[in-house]
Structure formats: C-alpha cells, structure tokens
PDB file of N, CA and C in Angstrom:
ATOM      1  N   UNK A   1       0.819  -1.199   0.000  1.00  0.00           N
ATOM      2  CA  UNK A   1       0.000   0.000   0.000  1.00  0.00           C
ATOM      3  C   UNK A   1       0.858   1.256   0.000  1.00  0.00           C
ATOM      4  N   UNK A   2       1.625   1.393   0.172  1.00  0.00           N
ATOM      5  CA  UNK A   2       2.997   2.178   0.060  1.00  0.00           C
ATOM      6  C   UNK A   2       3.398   3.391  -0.705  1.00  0.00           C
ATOM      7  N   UNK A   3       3.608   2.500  -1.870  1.00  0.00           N
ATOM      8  CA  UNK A   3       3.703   3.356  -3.258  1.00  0.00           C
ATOM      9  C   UNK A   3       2.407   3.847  -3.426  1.00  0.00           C
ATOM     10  N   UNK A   4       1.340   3.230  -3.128  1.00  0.00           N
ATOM     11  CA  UNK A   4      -0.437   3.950  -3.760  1.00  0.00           C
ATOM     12  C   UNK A   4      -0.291   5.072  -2.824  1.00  0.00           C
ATOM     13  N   UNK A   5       0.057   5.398  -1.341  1.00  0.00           N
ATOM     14  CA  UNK A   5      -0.372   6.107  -0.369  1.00  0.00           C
ATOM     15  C   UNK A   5       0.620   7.067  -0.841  1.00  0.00           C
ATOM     16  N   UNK A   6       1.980   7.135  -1.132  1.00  0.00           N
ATOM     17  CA  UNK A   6       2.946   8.173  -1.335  1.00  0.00           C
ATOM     18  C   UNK A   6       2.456   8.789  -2.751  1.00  0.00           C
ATOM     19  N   UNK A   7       2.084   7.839  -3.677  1.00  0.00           N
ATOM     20  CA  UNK A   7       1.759   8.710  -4.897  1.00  0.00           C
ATOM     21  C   UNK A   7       0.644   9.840  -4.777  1.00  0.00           C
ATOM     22  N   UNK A   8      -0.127   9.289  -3.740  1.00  0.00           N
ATOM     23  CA  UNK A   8      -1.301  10.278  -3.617  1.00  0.00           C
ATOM     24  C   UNK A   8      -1.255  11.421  -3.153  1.00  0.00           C
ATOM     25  N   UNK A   9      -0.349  11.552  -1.946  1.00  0.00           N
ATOM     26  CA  UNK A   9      -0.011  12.585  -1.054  1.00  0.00           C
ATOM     27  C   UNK A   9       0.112  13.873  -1.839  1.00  0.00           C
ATOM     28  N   UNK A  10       0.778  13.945  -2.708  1.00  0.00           N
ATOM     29  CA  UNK A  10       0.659  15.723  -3.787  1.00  0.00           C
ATOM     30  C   UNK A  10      -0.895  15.766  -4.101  1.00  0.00           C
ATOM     31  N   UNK A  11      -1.767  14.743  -4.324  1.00  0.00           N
ATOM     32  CA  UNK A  11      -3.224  14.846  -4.711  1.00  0.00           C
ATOM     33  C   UNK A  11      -3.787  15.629  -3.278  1.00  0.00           C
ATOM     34  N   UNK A  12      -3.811  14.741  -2.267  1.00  0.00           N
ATOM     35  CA  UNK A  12      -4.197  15.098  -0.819  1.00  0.00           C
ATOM     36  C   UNK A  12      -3.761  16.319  -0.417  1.00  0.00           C
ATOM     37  N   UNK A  13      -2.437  16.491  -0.858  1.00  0.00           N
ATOM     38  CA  UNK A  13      -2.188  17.961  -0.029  1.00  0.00           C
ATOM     39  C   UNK A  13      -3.027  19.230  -0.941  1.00  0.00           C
ATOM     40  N   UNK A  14      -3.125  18.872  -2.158  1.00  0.00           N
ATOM     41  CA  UNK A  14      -3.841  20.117  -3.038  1.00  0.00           C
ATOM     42  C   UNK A  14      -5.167  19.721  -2.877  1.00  0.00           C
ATOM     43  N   UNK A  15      -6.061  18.720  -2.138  1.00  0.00           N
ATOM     44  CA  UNK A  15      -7.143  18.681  -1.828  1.00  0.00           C
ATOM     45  C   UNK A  15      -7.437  19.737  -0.614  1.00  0.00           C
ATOM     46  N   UNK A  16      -6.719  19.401   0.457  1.00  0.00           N
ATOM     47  CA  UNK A  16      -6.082  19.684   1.851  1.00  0.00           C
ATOM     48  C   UNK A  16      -6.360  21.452   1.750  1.00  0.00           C
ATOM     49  N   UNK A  17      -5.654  21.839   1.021  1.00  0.00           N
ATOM     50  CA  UNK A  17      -5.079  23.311   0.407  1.00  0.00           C
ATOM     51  C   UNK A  17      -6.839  23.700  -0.247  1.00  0.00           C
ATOM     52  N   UNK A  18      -7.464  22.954  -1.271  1.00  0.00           N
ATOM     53  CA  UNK A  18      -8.373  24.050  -1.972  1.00  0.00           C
ATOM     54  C   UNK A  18      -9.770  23.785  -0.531  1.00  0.00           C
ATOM     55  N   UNK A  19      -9.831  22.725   0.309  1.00  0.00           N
ATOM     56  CA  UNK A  19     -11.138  23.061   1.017  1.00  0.00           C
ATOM     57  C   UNK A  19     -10.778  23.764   2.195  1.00  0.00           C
ATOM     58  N   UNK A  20      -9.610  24.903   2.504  1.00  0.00           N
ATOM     59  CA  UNK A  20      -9.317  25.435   3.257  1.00  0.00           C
ATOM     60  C   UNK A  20     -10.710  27.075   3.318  1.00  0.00           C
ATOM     61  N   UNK A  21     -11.442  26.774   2.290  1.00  0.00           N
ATOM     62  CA  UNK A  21     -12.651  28.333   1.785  1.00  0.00           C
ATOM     63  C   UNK A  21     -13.531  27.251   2.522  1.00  0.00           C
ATOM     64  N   UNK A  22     -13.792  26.414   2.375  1.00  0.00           N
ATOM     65  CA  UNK A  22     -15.344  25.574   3.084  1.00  0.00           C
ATOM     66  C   UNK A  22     -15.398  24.880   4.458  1.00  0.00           C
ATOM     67  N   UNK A  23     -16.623  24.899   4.669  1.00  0.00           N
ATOM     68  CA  UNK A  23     -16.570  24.360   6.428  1.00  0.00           C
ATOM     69  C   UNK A  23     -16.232  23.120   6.351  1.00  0.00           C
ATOM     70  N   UNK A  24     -15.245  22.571   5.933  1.00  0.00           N
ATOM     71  CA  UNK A  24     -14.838  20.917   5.947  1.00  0.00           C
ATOM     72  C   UNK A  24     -13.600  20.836   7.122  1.00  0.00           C
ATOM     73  N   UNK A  25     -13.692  20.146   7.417  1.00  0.00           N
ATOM     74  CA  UNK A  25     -12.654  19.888   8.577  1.00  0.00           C
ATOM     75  C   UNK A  25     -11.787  18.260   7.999  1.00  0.00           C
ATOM     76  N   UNK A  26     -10.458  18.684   7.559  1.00  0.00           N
ATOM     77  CA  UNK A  26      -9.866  17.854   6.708  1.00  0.00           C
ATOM     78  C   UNK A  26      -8.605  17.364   7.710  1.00  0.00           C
ATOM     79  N   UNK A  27      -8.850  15.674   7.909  1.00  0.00           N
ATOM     80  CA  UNK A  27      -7.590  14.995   9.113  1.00  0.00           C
ATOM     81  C   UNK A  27      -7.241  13.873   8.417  1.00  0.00           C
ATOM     82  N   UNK A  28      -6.033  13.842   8.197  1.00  0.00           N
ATOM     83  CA  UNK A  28      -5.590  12.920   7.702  1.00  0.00           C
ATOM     84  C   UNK A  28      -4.879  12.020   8.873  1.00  0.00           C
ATOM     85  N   UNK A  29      -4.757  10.630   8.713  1.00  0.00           N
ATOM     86  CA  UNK A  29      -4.276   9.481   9.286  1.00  0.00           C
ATOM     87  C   UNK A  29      -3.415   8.582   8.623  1.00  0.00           C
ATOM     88  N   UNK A  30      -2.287   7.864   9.017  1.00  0.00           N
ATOM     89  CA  UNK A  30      -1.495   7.433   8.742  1.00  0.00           C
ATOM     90  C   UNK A  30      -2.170   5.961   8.682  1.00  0.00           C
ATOM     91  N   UNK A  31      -2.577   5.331   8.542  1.00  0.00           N
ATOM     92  CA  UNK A  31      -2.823   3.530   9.089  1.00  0.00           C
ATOM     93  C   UNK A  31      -2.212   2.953  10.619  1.00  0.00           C
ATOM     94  N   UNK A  32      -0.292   3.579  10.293  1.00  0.00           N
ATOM     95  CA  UNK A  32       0.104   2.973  10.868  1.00  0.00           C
ATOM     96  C   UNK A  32       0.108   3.530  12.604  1.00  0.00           C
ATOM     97  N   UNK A  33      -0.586   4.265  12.898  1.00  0.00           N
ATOM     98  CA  UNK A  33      -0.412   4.994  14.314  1.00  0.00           C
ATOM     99  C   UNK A  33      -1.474   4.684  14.680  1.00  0.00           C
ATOM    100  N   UNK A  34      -1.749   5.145  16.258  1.00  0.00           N
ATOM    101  CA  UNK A  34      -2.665   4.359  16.801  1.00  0.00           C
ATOM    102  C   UNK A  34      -4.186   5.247  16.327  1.00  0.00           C
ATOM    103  N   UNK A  35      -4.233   6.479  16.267  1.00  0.00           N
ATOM    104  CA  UNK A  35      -5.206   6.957  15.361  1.00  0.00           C
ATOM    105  C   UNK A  35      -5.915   6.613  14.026  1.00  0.00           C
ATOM    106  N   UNK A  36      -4.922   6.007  13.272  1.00  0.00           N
ATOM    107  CA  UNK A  36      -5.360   5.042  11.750  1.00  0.00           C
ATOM    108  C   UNK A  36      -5.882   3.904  12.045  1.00  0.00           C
ATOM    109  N   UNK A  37      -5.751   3.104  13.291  1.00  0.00           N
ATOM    110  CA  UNK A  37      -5.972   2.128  13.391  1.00  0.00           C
ATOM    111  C   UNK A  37      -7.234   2.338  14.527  1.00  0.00           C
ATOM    112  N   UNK A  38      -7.763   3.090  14.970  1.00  0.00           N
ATOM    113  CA  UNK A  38      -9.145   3.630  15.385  1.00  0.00           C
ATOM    114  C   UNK A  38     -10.192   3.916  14.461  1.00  0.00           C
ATOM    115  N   UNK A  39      -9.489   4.527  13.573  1.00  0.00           N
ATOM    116  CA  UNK A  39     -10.536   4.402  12.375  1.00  0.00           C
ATOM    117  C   UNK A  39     -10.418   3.602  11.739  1.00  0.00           C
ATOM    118  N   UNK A  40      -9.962   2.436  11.480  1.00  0.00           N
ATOM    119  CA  UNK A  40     -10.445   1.223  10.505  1.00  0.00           C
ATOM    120  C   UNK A  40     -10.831   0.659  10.999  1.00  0.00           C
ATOM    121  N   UNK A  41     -10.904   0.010  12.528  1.00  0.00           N
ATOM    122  CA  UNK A  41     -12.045  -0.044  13.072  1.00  0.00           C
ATOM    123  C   UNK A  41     -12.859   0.123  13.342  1.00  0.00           C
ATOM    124  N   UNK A  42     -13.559   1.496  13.727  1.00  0.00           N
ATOM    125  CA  UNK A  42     -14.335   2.002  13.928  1.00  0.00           C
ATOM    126  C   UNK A  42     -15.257   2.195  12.245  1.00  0.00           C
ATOM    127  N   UNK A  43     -14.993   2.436  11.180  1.00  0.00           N
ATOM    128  CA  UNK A  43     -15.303   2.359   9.756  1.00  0.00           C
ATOM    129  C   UNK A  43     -14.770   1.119   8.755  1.00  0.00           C
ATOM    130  N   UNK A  44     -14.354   0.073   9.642  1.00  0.00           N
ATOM    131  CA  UNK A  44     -14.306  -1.193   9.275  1.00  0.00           C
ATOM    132  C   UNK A  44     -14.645  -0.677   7.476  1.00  0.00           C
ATOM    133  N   UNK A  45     -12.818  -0.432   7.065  1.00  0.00           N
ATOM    134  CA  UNK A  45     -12.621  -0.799   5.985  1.00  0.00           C
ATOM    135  C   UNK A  45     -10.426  -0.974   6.044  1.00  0.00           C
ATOM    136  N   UNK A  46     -10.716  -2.033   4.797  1.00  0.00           N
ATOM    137  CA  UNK A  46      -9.252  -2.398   4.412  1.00  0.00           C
ATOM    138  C   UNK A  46      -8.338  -1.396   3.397  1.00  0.00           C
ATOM    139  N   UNK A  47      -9.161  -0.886   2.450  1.00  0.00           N
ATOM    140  CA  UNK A  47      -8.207  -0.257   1.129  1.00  0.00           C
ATOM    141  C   UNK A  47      -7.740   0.781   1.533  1.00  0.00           C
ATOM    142  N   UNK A  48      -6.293   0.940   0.919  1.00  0.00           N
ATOM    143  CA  UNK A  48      -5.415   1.938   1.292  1.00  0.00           C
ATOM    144  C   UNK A  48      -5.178   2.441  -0.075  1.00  0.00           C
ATOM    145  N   UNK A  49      -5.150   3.300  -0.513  1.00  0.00           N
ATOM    146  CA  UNK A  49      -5.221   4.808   0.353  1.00  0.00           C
ATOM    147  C   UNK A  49      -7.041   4.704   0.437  1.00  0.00           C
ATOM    148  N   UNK A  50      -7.855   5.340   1.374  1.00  0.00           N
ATOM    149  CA  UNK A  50      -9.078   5.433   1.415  1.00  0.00           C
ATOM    150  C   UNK A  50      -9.495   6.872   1.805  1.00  0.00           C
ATOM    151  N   UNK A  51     -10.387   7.610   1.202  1.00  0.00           N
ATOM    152  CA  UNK A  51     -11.037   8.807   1.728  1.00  0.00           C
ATOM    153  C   UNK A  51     -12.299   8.666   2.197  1.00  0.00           C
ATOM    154  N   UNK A  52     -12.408   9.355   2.967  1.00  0.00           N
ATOM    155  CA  UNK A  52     -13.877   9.352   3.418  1.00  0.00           C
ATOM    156  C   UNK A  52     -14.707  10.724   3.857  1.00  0.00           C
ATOM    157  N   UNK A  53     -16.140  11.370   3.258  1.00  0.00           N
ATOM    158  CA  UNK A  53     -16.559  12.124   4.043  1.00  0.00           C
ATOM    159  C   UNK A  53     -17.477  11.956   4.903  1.00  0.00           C
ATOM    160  N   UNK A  54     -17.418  12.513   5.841  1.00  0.00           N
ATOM    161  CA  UNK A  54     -17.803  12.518   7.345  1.00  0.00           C
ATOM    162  C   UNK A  54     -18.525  13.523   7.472  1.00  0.00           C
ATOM    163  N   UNK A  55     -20.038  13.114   8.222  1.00  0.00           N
ATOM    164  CA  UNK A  55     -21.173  14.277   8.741  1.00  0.00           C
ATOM    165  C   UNK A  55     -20.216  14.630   9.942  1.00  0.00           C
ATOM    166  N   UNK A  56     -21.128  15.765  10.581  1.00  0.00           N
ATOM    167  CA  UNK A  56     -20.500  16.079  11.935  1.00  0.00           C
ATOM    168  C   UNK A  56     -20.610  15.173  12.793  1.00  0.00           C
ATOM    169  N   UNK A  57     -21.396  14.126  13.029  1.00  0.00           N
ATOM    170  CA  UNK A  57     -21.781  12.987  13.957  1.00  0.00           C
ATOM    171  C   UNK A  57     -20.752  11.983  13.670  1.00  0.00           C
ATOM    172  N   UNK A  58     -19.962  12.270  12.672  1.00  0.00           N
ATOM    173  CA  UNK A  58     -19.082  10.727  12.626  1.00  0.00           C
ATOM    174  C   UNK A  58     -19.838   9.888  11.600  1.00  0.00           C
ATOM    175  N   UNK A  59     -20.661  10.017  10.696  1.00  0.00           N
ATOM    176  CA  UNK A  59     -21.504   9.216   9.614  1.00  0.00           C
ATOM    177  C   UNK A  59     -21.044   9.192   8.433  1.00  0.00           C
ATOM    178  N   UNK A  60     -20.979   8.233   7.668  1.00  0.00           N
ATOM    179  CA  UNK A  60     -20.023   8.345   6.296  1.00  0.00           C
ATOM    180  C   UNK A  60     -21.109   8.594   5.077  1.00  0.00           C
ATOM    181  N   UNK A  61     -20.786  10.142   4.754  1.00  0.00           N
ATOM    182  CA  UNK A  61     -21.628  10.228   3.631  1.00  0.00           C
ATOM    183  C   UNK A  61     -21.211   9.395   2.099  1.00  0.00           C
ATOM    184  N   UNK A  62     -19.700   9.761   1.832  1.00  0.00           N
ATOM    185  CA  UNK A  62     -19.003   9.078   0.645  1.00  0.00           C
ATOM    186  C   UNK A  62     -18.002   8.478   1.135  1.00  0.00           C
ATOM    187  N   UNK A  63     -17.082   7.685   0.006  1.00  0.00           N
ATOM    188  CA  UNK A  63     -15.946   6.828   0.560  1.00  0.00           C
ATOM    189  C   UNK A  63     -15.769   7.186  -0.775  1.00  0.00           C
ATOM    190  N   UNK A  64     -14.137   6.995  -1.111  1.00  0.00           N
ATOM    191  CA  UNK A  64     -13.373   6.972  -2.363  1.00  0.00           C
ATOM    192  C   UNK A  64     -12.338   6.268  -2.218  1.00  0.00           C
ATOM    193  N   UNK A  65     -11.243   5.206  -3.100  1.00  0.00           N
ATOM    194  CA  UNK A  65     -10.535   4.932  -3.315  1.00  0.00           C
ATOM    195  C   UNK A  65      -9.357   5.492  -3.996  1.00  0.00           C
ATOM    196  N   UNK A  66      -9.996   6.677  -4.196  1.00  0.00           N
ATOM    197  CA  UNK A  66      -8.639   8.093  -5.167  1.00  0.00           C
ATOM    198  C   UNK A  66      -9.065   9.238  -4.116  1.00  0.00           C
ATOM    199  N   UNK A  67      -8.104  10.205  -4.449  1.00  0.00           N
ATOM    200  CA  UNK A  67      -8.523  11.325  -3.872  1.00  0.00           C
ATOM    201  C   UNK A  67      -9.580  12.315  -4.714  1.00  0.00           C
ATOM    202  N   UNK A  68     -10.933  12.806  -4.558  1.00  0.00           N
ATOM    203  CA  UNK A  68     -12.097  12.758  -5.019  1.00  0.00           C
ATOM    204  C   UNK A  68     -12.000  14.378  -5.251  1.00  0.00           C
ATOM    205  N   UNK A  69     -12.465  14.922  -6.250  1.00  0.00           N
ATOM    206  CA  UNK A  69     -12.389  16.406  -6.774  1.00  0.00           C
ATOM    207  C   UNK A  69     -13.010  17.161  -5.834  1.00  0.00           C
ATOM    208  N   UNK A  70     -12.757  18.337  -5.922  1.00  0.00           N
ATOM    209  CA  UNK A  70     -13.085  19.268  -4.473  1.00  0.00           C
ATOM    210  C   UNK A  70     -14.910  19.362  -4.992  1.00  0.00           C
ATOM    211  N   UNK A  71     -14.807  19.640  -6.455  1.00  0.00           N
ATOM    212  CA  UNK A  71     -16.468  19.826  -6.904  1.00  0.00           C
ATOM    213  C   UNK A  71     -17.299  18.780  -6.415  1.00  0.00           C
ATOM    214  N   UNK A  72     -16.628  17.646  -6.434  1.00  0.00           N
ATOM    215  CA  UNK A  72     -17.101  16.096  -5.556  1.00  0.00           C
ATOM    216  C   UNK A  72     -17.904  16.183  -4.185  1.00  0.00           C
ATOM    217  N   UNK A  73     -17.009  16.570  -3.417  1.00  0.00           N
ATOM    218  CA  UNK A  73     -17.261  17.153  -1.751  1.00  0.00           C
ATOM    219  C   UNK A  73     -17.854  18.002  -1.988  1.00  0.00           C
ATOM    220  N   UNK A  74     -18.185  19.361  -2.733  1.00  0.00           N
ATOM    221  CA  UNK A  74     -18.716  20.220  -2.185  1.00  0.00           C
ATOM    222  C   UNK A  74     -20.118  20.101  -3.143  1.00  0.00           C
ATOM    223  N   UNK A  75     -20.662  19.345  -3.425  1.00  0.00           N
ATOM    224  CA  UNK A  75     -21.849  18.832  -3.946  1.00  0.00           C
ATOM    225  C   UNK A  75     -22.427  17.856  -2.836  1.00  0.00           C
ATOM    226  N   UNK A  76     -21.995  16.851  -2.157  1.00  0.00           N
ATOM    227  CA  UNK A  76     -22.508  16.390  -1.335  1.00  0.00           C
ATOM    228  C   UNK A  76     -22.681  16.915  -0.009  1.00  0.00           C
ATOM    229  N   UNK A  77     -21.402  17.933   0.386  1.00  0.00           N
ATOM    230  CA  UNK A  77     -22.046  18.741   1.226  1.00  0.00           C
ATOM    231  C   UNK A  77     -23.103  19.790   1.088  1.00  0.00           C
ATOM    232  N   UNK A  78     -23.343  20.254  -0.077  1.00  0.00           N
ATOM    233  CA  UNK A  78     -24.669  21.040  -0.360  1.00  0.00           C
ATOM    234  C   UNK A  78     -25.683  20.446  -0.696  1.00  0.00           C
ATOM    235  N   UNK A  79     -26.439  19.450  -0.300  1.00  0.00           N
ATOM    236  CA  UNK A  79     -27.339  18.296  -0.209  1.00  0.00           C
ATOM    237  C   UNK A  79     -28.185  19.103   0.240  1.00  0.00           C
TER     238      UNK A  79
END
C-alpha cells in the first residue's frame, strides 16, 4: 500500500489546500499509528489509500478509493 499512499499525497495535499474556503474539517491518518488504526475499526474498511466524508456525527456520507475532486465534496455537502 505504500507506493499507492505516497503517490497520492501531492493529490491530498492540493485537496487539503483548496477546502481550506469551506466548512470541511480535513484529518488525515497514517494507518500505521494508533489513530489510523481507530478508524479502521471504527469504519471497518481495508483499502489503502481510502477517503472518506464525514457528517459532523461521525456518519459516512461518501468513501473513495482516489482522492475525489473538491467539486465532488462540495456537492454532497450542499445536499
């Protein structure tokens, strides 16, 4: 999972960077710390790299396997 998670990271950080204008609250996790491993439990999933958006309650509105266009997120948050 390695190479998928490092290739992504320039995607993530310019994700990171453009929803800094919207009320999104953007945390990234490593897998390997004890925080990554709270959430794959807790959202009982395996694929790495994985995104996910999150209501304020902790509820998973979307999941992605790439890092997902900002127009992406900010369509499902305007629901």
């Amino acid at each position: 999972y390695w190479a998928a998670c490092t290739a992504y990271k320039p995607l993530v950080k310019q994700l990171s960077i453009a929803i800094n204008n919207y009320p999104i609250n953007f945390i990234q996790y490593e897998i390997s710390t004890n925080e990554g491993n709270d959430f794959i439990e807790k959202y009982n999933y395996k694929s790495v790299p994985s995104m996910f958006l999150l209501n304020n309650k902790g509820t998973i509105i979307n999941r992605w396997n790439r890092v997902p266009q900002l127009n992406e997120l900010l369509k499902l948050i305007n629901k």
